[in-house]
PDB file of N, CA and C in Angstrom:
ATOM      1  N   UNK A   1       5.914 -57.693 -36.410  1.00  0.00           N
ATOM      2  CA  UNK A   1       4.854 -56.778 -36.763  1.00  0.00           C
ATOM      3  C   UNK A   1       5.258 -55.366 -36.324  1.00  0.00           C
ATOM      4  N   UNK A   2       5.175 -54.651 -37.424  1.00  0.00           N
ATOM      5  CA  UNK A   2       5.028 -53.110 -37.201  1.00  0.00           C
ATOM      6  C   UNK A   2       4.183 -52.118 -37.165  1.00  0.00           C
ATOM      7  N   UNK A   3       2.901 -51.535 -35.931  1.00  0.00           N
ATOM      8  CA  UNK A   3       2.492 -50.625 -35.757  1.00  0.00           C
ATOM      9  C   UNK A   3       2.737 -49.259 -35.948  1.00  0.00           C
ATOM     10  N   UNK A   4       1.807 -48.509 -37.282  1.00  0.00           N
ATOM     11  CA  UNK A   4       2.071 -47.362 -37.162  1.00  0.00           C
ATOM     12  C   UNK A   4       0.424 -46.691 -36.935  1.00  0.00           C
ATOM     13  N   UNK A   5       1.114 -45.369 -35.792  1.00  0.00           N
ATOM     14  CA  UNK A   5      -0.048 -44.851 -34.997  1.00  0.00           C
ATOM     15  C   UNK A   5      -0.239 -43.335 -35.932  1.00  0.00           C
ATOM     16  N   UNK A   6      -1.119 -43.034 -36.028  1.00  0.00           N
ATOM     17  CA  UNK A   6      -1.066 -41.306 -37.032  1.00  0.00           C
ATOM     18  C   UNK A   6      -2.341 -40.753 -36.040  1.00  0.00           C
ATOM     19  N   UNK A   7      -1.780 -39.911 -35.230  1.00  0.00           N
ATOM     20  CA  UNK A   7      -1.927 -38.529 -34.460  1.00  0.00           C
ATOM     21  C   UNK A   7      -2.645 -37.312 -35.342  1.00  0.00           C
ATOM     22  N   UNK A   8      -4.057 -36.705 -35.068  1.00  0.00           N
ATOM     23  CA  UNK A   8      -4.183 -35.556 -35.980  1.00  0.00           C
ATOM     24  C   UNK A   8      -4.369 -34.688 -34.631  1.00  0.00           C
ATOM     25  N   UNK A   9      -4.222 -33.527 -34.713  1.00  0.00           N
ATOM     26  CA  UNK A   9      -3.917 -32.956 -33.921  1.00  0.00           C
ATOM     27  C   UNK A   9      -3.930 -31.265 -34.380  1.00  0.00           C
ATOM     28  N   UNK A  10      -4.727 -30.104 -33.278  1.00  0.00           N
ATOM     29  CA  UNK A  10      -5.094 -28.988 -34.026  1.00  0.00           C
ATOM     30  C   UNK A  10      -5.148 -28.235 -32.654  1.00  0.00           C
ATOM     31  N   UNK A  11      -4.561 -27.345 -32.289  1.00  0.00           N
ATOM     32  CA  UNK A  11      -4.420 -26.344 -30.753  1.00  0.00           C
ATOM     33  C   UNK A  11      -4.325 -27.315 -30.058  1.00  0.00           C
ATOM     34  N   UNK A  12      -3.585 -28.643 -29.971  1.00  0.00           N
ATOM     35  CA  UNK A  12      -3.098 -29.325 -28.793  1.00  0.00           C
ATOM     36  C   UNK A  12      -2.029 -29.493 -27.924  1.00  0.00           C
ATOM     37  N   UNK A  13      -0.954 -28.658 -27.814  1.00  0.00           N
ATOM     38  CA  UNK A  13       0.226 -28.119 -27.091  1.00  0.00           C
ATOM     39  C   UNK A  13      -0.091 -28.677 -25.897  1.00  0.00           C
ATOM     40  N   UNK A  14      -1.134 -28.262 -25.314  1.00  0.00           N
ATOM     41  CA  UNK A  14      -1.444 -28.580 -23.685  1.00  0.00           C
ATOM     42  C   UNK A  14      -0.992 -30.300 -23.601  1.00  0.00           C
ATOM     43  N   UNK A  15      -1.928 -31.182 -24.645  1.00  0.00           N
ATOM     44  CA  UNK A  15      -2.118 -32.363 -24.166  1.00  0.00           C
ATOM     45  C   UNK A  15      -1.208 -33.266 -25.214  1.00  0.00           C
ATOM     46  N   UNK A  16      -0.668 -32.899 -25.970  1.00  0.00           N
ATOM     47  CA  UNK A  16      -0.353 -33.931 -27.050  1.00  0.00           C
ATOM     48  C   UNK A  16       0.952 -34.597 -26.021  1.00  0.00           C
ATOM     49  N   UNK A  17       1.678 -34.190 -25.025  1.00  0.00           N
ATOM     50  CA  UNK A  17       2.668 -34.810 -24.564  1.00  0.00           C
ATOM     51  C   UNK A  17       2.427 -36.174 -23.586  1.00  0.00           C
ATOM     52  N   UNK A  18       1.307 -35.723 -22.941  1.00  0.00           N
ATOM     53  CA  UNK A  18       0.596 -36.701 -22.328  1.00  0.00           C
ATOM     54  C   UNK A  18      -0.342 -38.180 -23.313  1.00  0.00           C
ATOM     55  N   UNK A  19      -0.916 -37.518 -24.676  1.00  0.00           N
ATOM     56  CA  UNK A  19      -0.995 -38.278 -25.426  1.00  0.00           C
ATOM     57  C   UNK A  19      -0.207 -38.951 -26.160  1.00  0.00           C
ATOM     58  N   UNK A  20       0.707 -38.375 -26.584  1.00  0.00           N
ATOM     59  CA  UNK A  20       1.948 -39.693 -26.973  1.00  0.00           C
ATOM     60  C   UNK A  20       2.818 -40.576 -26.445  1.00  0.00           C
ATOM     61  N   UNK A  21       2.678 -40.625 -24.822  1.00  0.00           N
ATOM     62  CA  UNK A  21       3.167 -40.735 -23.943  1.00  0.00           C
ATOM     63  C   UNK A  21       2.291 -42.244 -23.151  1.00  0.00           C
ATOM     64  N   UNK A  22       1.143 -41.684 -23.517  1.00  0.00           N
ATOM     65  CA  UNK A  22      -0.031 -42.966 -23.234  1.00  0.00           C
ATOM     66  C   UNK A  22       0.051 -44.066 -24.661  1.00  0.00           C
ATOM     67  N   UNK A  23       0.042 -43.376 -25.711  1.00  0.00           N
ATOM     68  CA  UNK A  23       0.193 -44.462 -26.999  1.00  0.00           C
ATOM     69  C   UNK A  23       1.493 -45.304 -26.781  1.00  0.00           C
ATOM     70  N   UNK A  24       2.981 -44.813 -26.158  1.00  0.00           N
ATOM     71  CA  UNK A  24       3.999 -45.527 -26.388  1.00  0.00           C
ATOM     72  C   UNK A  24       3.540 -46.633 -24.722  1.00  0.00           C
ATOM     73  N   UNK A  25       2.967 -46.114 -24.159  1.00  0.00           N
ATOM     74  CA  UNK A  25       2.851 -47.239 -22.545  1.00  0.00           C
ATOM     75  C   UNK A  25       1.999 -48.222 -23.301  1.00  0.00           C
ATOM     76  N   UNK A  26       0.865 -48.058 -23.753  1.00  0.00           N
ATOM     77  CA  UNK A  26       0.012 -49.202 -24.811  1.00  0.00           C
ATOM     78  C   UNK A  26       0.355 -50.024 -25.429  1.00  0.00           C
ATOM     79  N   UNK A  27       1.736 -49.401 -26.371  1.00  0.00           N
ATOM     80  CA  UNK A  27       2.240 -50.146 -27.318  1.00  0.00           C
ATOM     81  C   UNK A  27       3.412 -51.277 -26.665  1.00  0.00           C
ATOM     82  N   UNK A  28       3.711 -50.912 -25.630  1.00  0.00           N
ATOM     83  CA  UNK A  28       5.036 -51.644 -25.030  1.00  0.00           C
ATOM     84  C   UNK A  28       5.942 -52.088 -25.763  1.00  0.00           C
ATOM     85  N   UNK A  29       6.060 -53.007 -25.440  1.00  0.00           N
ATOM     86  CA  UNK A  29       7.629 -54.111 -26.480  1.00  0.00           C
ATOM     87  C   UNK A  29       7.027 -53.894 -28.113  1.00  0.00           C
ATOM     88  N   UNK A  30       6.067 -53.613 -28.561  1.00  0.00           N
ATOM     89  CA  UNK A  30       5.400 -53.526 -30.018  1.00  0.00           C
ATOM     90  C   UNK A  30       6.673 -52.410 -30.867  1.00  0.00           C
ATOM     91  N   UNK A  31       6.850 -52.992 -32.006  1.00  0.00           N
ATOM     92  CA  UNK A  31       7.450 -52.234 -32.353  1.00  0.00           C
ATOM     93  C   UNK A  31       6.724 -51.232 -33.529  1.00  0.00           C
ATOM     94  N   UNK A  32       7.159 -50.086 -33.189  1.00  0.00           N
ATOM     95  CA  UNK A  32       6.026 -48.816 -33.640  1.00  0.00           C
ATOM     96  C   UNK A  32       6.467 -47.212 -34.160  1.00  0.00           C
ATOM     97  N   UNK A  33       5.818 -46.669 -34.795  1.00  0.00           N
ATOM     98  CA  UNK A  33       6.390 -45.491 -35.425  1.00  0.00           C
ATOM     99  C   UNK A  33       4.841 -44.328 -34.636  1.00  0.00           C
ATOM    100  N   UNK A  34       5.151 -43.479 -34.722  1.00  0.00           N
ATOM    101  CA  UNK A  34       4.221 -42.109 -33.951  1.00  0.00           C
ATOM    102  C   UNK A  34       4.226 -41.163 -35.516  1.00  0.00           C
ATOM    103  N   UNK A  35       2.909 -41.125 -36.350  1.00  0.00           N
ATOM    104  CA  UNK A  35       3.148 -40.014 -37.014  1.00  0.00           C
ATOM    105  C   UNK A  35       2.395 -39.086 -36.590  1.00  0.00           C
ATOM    106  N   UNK A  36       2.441 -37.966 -36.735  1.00  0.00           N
ATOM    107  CA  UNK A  36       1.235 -36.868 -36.364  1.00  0.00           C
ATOM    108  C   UNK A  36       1.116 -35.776 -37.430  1.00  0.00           C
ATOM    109  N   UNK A  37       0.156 -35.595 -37.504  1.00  0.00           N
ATOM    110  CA  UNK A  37      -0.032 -34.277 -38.786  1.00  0.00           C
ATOM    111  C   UNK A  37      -0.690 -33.240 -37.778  1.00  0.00           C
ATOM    112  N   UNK A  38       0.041 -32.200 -37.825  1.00  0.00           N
ATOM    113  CA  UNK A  38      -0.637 -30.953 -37.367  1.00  0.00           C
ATOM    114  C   UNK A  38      -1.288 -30.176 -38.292  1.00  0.00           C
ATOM    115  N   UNK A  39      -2.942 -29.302 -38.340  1.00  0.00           N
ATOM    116  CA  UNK A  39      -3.713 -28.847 -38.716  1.00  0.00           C
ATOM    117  C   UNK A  39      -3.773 -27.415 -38.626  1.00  0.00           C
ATOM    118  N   UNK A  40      -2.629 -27.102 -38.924  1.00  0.00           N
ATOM    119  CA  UNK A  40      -1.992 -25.662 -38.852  1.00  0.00           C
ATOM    120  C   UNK A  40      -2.655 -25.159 -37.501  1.00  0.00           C
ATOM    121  N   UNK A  41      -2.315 -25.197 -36.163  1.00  0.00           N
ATOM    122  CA  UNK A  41      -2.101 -25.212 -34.907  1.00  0.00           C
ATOM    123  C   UNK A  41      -1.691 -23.709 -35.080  1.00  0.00           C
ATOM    124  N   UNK A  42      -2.027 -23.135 -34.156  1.00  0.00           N
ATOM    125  CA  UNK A  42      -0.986 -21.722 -33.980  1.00  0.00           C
ATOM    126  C   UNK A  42      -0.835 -21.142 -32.211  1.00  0.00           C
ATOM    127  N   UNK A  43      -0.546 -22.466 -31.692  1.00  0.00           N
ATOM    128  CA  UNK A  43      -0.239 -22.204 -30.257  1.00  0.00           C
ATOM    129  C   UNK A  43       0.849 -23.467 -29.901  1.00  0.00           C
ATOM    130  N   UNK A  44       1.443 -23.563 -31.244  1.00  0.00           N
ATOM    131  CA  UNK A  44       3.057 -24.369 -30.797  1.00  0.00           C
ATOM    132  C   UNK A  44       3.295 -25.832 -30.646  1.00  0.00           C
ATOM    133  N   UNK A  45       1.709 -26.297 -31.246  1.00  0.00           N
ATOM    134  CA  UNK A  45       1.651 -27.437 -31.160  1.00  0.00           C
ATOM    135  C   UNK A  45       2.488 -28.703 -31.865  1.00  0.00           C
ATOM    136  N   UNK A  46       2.898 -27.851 -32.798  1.00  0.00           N
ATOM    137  CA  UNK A  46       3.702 -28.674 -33.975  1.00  0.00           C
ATOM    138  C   UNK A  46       5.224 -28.582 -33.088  1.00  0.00           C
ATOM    139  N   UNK A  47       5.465 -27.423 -32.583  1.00  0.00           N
ATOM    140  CA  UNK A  47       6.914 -27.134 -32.342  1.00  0.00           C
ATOM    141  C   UNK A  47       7.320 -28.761 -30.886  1.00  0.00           C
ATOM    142  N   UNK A  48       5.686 -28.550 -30.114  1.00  0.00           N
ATOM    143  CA  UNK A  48       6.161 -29.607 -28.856  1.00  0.00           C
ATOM    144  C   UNK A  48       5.914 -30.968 -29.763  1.00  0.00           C
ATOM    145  N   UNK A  49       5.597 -31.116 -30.596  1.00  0.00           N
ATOM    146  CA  UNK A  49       5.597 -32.498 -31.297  1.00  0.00           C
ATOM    147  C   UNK A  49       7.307 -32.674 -32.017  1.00  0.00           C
ATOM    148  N   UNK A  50       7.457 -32.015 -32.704  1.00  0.00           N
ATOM    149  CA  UNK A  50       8.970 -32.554 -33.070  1.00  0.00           C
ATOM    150  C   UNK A  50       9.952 -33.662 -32.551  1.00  0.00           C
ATOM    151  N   UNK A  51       9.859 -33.413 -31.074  1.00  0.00           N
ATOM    152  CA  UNK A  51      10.989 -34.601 -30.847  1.00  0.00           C
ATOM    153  C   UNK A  51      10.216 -36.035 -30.071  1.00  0.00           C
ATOM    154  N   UNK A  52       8.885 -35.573 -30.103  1.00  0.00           N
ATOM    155  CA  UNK A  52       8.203 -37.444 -29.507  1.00  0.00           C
ATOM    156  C   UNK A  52       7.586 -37.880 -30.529  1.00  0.00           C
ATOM    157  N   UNK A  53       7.778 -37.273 -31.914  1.00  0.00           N
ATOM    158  CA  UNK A  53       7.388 -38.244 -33.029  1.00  0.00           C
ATOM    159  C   UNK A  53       7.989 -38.631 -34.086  1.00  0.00           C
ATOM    160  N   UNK A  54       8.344 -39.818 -34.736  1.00  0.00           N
ATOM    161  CA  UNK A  54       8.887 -40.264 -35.642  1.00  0.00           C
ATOM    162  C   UNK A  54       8.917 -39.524 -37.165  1.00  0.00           C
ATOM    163  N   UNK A  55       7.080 -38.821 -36.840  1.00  0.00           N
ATOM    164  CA  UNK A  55       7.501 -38.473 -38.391  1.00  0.00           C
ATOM    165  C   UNK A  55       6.412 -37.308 -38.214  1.00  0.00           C
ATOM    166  N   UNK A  56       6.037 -36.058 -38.955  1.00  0.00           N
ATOM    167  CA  UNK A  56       5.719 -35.069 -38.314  1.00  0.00           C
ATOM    168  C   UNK A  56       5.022 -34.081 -40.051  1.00  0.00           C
ATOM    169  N   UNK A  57       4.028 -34.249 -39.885  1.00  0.00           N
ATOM    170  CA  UNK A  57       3.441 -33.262 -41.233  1.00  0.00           C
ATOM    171  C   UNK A  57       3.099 -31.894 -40.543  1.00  0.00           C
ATOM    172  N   UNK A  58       3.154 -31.027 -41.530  1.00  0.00           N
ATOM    173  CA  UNK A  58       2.571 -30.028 -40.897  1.00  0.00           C
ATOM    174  C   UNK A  58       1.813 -28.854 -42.079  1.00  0.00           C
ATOM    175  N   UNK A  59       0.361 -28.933 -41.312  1.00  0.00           N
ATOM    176  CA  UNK A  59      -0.259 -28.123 -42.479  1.00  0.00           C
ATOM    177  C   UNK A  59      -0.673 -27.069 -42.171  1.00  0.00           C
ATOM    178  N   UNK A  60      -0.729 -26.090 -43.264  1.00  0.00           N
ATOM    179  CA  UNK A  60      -0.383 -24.584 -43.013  1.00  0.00           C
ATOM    180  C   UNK A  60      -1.969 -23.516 -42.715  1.00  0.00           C
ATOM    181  N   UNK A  61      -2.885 -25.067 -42.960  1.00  0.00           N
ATOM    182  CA  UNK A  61      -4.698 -24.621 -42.198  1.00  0.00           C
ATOM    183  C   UNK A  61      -5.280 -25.776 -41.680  1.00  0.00           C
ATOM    184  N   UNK A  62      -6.122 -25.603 -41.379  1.00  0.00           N
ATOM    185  CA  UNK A  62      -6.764 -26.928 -40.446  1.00  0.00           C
ATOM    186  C   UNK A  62      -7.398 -27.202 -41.902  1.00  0.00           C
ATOM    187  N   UNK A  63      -6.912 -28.489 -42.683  1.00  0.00           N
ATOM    188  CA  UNK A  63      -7.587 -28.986 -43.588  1.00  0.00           C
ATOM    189  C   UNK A  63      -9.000 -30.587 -42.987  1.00  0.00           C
ATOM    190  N   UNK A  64      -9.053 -30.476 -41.844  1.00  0.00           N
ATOM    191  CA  UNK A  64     -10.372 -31.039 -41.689  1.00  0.00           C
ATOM    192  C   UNK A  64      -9.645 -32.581 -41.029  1.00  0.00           C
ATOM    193  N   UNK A  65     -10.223 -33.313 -39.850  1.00  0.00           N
ATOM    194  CA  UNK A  65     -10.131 -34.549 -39.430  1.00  0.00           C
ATOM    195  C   UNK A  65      -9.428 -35.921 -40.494  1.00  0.00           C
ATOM    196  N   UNK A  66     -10.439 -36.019 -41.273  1.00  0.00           N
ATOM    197  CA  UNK A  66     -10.414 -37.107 -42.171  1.00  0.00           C
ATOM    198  C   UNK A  66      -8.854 -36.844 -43.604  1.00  0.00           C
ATOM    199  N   UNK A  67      -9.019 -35.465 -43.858  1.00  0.00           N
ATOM    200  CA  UNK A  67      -7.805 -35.180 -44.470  1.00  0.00           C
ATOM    201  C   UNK A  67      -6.734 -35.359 -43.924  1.00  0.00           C
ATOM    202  N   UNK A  68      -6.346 -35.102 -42.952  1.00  0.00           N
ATOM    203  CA  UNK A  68      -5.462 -35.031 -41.937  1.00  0.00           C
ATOM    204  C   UNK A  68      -5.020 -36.456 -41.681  1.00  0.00           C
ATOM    205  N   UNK A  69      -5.760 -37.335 -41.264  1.00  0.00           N
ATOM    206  CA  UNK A  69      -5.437 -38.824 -41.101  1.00  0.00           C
ATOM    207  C   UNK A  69      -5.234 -39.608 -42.270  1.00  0.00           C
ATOM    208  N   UNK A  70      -5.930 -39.120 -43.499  1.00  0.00           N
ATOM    209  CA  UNK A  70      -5.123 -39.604 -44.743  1.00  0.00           C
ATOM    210  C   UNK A  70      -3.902 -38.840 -44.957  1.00  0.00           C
ATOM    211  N   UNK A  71      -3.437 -38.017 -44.568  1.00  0.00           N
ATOM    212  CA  UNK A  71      -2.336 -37.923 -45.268  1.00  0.00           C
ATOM    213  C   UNK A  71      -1.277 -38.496 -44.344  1.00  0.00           C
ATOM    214  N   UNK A  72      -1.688 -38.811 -42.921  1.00  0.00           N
ATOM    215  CA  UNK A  72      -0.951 -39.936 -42.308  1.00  0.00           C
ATOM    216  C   UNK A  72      -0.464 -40.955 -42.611  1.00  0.00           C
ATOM    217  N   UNK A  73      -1.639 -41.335 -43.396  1.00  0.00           N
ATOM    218  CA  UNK A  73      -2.039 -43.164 -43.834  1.00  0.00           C
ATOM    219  C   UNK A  73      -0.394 -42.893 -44.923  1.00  0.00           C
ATOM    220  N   UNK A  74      -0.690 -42.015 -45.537  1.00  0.00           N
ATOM    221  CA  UNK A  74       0.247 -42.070 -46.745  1.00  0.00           C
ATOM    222  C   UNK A  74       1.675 -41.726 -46.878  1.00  0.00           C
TER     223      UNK A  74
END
């Protein structure tokens, strides 16, 4: 079985390291992918996501919660 986790995420620089960090201790031996879509962030949030996630959207306004996690899904 393969877990995939989708992260939305919008001015979170401070905490997203600590949050992906708690999803991979959860997941343990599970084998798993980290996507995250950033919501056009403009305090670098996308830049500290790059290397603790598998796969990484990035949108150029905060298009809203629910948008954001669908375009995860997809």
């Amino acid at each position: 079985m393969r877990v995939s986790v989708v992260i939305v995420t919008y001015r979170s620089k401070g905490d997203i390291a600590e949050c992906i960090a708690s999803v991979r201790r959860s997941l343990g031996n599970v084998s798993h992918e980290i996507i995250a879509v950033d919501n056009g962030s403009d305090d670098d949030t996308a830049a500290a996501l790059c290397d603790r996630v598998d796969h990484l959207v990035r949108n150029p306004t905060n298009f809203g919660f629910a948008r954001a996690a669908n375009q995860g899904v997809t």
